[in-house]
C-alpha atoms as a PDB file:
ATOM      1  CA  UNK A   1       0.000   0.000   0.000  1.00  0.00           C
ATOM      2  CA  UNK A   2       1.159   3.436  -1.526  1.00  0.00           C
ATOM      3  CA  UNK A   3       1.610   5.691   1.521  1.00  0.00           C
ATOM      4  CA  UNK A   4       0.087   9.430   0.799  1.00  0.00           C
ATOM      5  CA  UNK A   5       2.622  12.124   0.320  1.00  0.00           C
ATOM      6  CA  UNK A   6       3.624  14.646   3.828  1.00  0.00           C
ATOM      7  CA  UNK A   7       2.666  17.526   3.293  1.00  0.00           C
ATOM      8  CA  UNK A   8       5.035  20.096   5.274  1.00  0.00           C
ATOM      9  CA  UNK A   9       4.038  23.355   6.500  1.00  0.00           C
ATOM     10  CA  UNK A  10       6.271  26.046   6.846  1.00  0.00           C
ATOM     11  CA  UNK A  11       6.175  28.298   9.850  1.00  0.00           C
ATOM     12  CA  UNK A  12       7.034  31.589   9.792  1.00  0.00           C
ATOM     13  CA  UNK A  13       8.809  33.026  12.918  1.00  0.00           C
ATOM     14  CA  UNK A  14       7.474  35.817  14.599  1.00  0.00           C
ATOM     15  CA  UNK A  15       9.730  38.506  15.100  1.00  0.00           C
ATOM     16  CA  UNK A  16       9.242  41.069  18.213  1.00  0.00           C
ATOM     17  CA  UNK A  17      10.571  44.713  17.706  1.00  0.00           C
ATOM     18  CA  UNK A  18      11.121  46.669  21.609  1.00  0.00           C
ATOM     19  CA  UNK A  19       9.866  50.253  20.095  1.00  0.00           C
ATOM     20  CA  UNK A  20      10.778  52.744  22.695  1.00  0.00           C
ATOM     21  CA  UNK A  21       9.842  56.882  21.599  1.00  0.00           C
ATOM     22  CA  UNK A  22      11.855  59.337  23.309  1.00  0.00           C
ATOM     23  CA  UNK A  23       9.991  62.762  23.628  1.00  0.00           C
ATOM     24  CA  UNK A  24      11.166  65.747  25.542  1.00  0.00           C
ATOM     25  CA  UNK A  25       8.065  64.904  27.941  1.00  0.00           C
ATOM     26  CA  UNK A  26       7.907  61.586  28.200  1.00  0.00           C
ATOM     27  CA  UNK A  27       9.683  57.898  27.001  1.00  0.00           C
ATOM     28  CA  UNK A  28       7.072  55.449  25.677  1.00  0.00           C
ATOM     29  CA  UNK A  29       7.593  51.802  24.953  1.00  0.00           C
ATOM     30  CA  UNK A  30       6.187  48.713  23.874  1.00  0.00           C
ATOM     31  CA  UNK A  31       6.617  45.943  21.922  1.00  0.00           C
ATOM     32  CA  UNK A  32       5.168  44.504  18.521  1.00  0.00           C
ATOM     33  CA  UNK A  33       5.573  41.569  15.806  1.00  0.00           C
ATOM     34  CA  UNK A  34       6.175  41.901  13.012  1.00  0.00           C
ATOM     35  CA  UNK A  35       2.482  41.679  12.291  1.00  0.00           C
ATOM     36  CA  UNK A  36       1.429  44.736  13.788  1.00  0.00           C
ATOM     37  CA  UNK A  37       0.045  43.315  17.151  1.00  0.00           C
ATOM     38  CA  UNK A  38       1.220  44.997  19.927  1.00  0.00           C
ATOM     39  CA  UNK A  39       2.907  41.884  22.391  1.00  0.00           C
ATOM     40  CA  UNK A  40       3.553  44.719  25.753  1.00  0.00           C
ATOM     41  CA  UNK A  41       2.964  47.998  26.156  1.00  0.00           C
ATOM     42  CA  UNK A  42       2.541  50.689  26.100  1.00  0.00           C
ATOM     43  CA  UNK A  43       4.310  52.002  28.877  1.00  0.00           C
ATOM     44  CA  UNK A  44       5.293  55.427  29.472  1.00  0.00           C
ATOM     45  CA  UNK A  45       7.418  57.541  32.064  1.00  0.00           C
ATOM     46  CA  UNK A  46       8.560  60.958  32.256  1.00  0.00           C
ATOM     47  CA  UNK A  47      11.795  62.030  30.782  1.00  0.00           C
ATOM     48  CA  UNK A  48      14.048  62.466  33.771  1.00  0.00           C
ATOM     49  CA  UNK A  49      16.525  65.269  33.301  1.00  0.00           C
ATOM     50  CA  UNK A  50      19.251  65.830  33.280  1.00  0.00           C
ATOM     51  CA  UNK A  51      19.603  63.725  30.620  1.00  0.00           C
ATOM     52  CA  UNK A  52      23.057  62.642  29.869  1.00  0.00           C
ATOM     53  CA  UNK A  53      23.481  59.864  27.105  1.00  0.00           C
ATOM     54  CA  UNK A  54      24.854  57.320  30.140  1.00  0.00           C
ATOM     55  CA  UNK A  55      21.745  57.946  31.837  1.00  0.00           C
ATOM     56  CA  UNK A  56      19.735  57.644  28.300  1.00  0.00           C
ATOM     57  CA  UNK A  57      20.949  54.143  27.830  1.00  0.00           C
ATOM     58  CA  UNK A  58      20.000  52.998  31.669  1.00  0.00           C
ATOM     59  CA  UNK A  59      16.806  54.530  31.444  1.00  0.00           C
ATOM     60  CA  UNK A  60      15.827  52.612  28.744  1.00  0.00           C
ATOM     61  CA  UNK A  61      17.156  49.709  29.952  1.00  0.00           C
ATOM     62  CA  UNK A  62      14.801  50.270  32.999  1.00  0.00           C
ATOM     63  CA  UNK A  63      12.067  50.660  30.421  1.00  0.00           C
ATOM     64  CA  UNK A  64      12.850  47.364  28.664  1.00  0.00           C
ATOM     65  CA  UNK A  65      13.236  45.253  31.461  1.00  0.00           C
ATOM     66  CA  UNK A  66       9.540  46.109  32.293  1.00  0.00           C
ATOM     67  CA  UNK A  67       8.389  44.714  28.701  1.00  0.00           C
ATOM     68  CA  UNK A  68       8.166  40.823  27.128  1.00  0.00           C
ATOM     69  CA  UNK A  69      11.393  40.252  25.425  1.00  0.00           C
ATOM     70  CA  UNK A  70      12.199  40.770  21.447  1.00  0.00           C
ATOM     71  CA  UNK A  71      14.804  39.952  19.345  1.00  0.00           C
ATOM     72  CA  UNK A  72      15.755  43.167  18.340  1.00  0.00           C
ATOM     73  CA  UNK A  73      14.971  47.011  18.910  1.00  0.00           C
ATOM     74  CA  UNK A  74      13.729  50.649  17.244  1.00  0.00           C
ATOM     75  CA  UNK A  75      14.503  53.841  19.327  1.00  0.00           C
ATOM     76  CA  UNK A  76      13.335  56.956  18.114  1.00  0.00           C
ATOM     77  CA  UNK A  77      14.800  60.249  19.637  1.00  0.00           C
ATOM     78  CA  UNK A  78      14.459  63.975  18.918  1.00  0.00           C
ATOM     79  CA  UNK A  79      16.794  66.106  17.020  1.00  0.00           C
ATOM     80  CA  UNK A  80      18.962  65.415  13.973  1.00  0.00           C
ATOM     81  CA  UNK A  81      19.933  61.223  14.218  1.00  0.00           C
ATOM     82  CA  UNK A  82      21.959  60.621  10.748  1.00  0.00           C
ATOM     83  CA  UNK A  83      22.892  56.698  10.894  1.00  0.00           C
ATOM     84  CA  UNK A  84      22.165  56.572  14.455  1.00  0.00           C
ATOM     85  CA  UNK A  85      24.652  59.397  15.566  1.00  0.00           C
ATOM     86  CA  UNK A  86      23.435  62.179  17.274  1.00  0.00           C
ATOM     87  CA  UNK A  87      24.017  65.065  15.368  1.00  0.00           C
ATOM     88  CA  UNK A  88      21.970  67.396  17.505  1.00  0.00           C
ATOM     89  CA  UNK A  89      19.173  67.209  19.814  1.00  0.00           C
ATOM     90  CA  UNK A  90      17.228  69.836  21.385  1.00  0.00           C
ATOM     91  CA  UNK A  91      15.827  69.254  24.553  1.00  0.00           C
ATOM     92  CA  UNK A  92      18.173  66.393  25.896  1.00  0.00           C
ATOM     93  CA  UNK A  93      21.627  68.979  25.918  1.00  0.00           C
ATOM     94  CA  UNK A  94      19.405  71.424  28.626  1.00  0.00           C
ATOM     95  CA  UNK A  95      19.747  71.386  32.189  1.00  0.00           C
ATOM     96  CA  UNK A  96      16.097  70.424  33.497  1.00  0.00           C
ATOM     97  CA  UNK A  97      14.308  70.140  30.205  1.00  0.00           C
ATOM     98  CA  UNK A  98      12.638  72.066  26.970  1.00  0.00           C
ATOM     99  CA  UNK A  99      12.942  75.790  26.606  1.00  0.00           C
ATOM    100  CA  UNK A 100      15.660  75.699  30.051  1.00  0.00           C
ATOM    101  CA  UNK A 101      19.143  76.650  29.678  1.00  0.00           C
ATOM    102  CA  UNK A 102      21.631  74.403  27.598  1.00  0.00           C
ATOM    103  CA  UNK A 103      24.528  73.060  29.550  1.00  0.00           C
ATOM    104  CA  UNK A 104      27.499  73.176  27.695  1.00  0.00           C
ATOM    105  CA  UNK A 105      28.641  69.662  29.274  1.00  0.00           C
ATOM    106  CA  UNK A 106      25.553  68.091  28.181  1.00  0.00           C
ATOM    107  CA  UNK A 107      25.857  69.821  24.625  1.00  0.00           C
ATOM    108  CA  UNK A 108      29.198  68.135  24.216  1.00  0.00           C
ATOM    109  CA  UNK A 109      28.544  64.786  25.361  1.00  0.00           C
ATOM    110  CA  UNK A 110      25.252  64.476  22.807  1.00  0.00           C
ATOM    111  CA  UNK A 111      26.855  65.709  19.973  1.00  0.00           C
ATOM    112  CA  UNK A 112      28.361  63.436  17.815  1.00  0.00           C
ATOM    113  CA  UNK A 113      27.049  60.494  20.351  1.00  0.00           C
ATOM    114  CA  UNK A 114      26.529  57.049  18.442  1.00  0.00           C
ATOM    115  CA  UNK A 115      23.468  56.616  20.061  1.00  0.00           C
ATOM    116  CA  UNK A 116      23.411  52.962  17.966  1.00  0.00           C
ATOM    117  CA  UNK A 117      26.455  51.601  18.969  1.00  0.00           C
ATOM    118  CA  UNK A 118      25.680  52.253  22.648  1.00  0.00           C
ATOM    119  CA  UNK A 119      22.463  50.786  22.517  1.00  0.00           C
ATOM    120  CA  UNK A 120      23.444  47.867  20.690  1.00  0.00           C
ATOM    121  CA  UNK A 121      25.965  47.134  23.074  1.00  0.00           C
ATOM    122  CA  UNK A 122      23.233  47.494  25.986  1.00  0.00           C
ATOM    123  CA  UNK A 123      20.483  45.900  24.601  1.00  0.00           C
ATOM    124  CA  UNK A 124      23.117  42.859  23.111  1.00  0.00           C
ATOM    125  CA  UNK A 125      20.972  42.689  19.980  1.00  0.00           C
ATOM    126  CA  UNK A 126      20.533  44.689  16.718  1.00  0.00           C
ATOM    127  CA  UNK A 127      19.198  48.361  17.182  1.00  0.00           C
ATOM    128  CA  UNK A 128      18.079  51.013  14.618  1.00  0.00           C
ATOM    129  CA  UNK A 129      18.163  54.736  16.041  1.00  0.00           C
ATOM    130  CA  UNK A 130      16.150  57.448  13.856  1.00  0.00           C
ATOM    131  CA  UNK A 131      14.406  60.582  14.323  1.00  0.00           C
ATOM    132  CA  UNK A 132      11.478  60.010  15.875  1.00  0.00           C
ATOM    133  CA  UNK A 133       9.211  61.461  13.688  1.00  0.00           C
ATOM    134  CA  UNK A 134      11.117  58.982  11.118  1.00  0.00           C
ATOM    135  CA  UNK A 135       9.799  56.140  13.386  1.00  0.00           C
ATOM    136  CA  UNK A 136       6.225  57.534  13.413  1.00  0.00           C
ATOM    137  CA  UNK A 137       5.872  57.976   9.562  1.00  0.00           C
ATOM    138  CA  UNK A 138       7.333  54.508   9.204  1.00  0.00           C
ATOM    139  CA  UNK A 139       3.956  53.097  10.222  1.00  0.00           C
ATOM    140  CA  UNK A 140       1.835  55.755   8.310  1.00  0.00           C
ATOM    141  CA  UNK A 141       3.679  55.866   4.375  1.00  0.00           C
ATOM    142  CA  UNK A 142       2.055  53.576   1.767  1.00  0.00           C
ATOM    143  CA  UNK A 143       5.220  53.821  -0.301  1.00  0.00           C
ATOM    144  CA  UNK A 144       3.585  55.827  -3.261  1.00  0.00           C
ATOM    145  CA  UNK A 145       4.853  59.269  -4.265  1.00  0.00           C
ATOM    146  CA  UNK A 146       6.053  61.943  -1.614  1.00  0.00           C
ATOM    147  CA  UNK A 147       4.611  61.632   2.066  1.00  0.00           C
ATOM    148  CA  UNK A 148       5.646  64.398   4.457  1.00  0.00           C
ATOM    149  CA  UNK A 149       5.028  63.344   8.461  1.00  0.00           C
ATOM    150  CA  UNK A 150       4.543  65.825  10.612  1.00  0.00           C
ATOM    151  CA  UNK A 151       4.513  65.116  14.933  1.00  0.00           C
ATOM    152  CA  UNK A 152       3.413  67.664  17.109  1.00  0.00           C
ATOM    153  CA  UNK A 153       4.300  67.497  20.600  1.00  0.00           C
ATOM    154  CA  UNK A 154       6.597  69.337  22.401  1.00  0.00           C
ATOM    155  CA  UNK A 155       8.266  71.098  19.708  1.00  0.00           C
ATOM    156  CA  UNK A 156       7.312  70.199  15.517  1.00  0.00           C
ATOM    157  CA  UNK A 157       8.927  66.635  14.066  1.00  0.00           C
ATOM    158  CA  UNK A 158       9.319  65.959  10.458  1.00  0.00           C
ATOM    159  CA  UNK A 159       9.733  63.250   8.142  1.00  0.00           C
ATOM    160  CA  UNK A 160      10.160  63.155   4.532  1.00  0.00           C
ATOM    161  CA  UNK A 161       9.511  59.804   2.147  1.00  0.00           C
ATOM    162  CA  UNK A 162       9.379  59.335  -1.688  1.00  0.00           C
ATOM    163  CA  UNK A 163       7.944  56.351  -2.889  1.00  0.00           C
ATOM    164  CA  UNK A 164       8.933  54.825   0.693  1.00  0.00           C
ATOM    165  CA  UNK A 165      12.213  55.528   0.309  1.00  0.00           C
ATOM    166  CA  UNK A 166      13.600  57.635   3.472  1.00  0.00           C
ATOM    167  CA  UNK A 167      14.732  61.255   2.592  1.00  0.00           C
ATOM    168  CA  UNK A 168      17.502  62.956   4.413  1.00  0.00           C
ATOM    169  CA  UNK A 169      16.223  64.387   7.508  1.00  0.00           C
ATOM    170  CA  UNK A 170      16.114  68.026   7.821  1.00  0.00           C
ATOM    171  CA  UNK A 171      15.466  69.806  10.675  1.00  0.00           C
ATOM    172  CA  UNK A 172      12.381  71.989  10.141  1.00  0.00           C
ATOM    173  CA  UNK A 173      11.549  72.892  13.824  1.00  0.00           C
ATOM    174  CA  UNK A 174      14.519  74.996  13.828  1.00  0.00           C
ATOM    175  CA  UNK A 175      13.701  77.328  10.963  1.00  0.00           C
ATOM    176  CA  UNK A 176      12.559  80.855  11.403  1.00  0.00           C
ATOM    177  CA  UNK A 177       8.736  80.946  10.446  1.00  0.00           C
ATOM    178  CA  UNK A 178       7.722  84.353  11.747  1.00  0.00           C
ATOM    179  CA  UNK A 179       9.916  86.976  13.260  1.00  0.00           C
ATOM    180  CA  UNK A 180      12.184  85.265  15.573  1.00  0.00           C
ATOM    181  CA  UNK A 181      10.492  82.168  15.976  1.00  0.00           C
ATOM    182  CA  UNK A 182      10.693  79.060  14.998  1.00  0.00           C
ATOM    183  CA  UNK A 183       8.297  76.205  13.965  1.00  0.00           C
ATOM    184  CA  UNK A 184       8.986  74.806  17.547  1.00  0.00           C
ATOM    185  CA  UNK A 185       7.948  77.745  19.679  1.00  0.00           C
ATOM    186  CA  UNK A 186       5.205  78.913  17.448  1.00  0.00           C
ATOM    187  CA  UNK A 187       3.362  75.731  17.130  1.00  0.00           C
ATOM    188  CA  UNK A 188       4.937  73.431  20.053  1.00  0.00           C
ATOM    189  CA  UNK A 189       3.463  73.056  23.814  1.00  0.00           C
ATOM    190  CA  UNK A 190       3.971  75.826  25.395  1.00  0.00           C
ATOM    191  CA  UNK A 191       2.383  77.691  23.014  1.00  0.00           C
ATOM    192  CA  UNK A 192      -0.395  75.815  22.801  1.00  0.00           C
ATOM    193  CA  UNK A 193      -1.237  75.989  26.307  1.00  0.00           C
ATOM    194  CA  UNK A 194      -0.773  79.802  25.913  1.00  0.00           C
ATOM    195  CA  UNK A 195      -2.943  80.014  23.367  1.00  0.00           C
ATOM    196  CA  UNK A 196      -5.297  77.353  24.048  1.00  0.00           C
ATOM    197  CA  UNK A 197      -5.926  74.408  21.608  1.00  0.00           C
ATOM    198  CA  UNK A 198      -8.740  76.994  19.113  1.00  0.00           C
ATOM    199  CA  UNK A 199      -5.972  79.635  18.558  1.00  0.00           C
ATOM    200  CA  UNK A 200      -3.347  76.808  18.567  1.00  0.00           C
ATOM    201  CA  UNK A 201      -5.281  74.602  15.716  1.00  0.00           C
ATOM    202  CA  UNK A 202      -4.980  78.183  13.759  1.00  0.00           C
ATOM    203  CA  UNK A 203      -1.746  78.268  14.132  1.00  0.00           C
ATOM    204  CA  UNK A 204      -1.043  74.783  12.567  1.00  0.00           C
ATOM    205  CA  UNK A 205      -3.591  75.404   9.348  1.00  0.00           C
ATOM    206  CA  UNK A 206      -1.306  78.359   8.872  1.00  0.00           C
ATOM    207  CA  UNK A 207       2.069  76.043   8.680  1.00  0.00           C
ATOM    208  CA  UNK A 208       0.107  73.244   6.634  1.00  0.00           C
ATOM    209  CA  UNK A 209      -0.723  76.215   4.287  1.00  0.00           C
ATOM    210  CA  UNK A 210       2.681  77.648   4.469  1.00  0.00           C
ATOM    211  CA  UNK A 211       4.334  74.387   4.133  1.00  0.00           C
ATOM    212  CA  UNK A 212       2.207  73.116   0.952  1.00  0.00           C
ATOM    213  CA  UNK A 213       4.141  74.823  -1.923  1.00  0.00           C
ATOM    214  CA  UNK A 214       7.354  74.112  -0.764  1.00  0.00           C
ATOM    215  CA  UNK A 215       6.683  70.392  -0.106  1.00  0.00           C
ATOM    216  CA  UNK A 216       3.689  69.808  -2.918  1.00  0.00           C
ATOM    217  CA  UNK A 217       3.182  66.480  -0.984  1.00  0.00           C
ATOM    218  CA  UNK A 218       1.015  63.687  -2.153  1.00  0.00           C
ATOM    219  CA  UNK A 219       0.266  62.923   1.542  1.00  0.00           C
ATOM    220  CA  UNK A 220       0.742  65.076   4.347  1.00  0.00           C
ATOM    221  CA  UNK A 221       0.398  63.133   7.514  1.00  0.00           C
ATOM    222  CA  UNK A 222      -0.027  64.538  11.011  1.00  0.00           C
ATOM    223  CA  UNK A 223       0.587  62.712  14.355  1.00  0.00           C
ATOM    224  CA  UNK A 224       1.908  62.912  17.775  1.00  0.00           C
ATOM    225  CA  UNK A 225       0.986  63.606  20.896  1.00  0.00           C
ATOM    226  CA  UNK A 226      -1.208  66.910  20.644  1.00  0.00           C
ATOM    227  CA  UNK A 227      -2.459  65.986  16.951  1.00  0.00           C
ATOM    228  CA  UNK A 228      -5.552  64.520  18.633  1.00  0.00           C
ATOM    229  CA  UNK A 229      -5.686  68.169  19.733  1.00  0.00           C
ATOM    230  CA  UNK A 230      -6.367  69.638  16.445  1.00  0.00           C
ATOM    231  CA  UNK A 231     -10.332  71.379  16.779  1.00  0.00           C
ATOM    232  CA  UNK A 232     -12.739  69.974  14.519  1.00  0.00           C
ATOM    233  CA  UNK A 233     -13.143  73.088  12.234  1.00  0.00           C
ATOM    234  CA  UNK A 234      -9.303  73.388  11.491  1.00  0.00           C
ATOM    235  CA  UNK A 235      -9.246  69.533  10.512  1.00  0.00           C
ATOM    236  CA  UNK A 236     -11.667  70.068   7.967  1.00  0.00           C
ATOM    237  CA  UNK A 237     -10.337  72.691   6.612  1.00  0.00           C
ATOM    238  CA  UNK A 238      -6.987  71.280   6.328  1.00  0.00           C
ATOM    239  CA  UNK A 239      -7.619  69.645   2.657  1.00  0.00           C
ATOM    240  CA  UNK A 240      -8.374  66.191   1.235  1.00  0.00           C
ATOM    241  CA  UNK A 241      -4.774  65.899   1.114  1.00  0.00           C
ATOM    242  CA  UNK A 242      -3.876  65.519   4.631  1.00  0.00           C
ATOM    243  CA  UNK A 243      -4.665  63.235   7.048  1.00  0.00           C
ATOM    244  CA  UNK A 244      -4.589  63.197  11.346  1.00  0.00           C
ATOM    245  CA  UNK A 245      -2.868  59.940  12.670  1.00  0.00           C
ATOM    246  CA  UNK A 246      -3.098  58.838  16.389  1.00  0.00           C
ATOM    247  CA  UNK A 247       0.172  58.701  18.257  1.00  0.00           C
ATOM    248  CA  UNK A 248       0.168  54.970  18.155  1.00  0.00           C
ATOM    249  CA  UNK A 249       1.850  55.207  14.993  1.00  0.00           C
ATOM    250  CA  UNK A 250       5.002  55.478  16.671  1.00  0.00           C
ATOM    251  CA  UNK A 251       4.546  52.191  18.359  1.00  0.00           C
ATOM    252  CA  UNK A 252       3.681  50.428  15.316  1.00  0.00           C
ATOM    253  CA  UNK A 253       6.129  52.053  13.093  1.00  0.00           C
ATOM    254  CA  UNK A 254       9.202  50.726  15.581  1.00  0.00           C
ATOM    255  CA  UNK A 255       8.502  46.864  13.512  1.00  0.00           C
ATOM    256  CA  UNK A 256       8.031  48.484  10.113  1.00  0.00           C
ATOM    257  CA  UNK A 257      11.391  50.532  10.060  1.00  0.00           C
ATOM    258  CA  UNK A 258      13.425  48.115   9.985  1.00  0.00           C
ATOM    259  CA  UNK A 259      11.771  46.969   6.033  1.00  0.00           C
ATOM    260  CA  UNK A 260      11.719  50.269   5.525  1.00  0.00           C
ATOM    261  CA  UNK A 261      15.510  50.595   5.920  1.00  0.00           C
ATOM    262  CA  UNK A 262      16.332  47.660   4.258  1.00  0.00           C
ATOM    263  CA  UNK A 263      17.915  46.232   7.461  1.00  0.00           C
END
């Protein structure tokens, strides 16, 4: 008697991704497949300052240890990341947080900081370090013509993507918009709680309408933490061509990165 052929199913391994976001507020971390479904998390705790890079990497650590495991990890932090070096970042270089005074120790020790090699070492498995707005729009681009990502938060992040492919970063928050200030203090935090979140959503229709023909996006998505602040009117008057995220994305967008970046 002829036996019947084995049929032999391939499994696919899961792959967990430890997706930590570093704000100027606040560090929030969880964990995902590579499926989307988030495995721990979210947890979040304030940024403690001061914020040297040696406490950076033990902080996270802390965080990590307080999460299910994964084989490898995404870590998004503020500022100007190019191939997870720390170019410049703005709120972790001050002495008790955003908008205090910059210590010049702590402006020394973050610049030039290989935030990847550090944290691969820690974490003893493969880590990609990006902007964090990078990280957020990782989860949101659908790979077709230009997508801009916008975060607002605690100061304005930006990410820039043509047909999924990662643009240079530039740092937008730090250029002049109106009179002395920047993108940062005229649409971040503080000035939203100054102005309360009707004047605010004003504000940020203005930069979206500023921001349109120099960009000419395809997409122009806009997340983090104070998107969800955005009033009703403003949204729909932003255009068909942009679209509010929730700050999730930056969770989600810690597995997707690492397709993204080829790695």
């Amino acid at each position: 008697m002829t036996r019947p052929a084995r049929r032999w199913r391939t499994i696919r391994r899961v792959v967990n991704t430890l997706t930590i976001d570093c704000g100027g507020g606040g560090l929030k971390a969880a964990v995902v497949d590579d499926s989307d479904v988030l495995v721990g998390g979210p947890i979040r705790v304030p940024t403690p300052y001061p914020f040297p890079p040696e406490r950076f990497v033990g902080a996270l650590l802390d965080i990590a240890a307080e999460l299910p495991g994964a084989e490898r990890a995404t870590v998004g932090l503020p500022g100007m990341i190019r191939h997870g070096v720390v170019v410049a970042t703005p709120h972790y270089v001050t002495k008790a947080g955003p908008h205090t005074a910059v210590d010049p120790a702590l402006y020394a020790a973050w610049t030039g900081y290989d935030a990847r090699a550090a944290l691969n070492r820690a974490f003893a498995r493969p880590t990609l370090v990006l902007n964090d707005a990078e990280v957020h729009g990782a989860a949101l681009v659908v790979g077709t013509g230009l997508e801009l990502v916008l975060t607002l938060g605690t100061g304005l992040g930006s990410a820039l993507f043509d047909d999924g492919v990662l643009a240079p970063h530039l740092e937008l928050s730090h250029g002049p918009i109106r009179r002395k200030r920047t993108y940062d203090t005229y649409i971040g935090e503080i000035r939203r709680r100054e102005l309360g979140n009707a004047r605010w959503s004003r504000r940020v229709r203005r930069v979206v309408d500023g921001l349109r023909p120099v960009f000419r996006w395809d997409r122009l998505y806009i997340g983090g933490g104070n998107s969800a602040l955005i009033d009703a009117d403003t949204v729909a008057r932003l255009g068909e061509d942009v679209t509010i995220v929730p700050n999730t994305a930056g969770v989600v967008g810690g597995s997707r990165a690492w397709k993204l970046m080829g790695a």
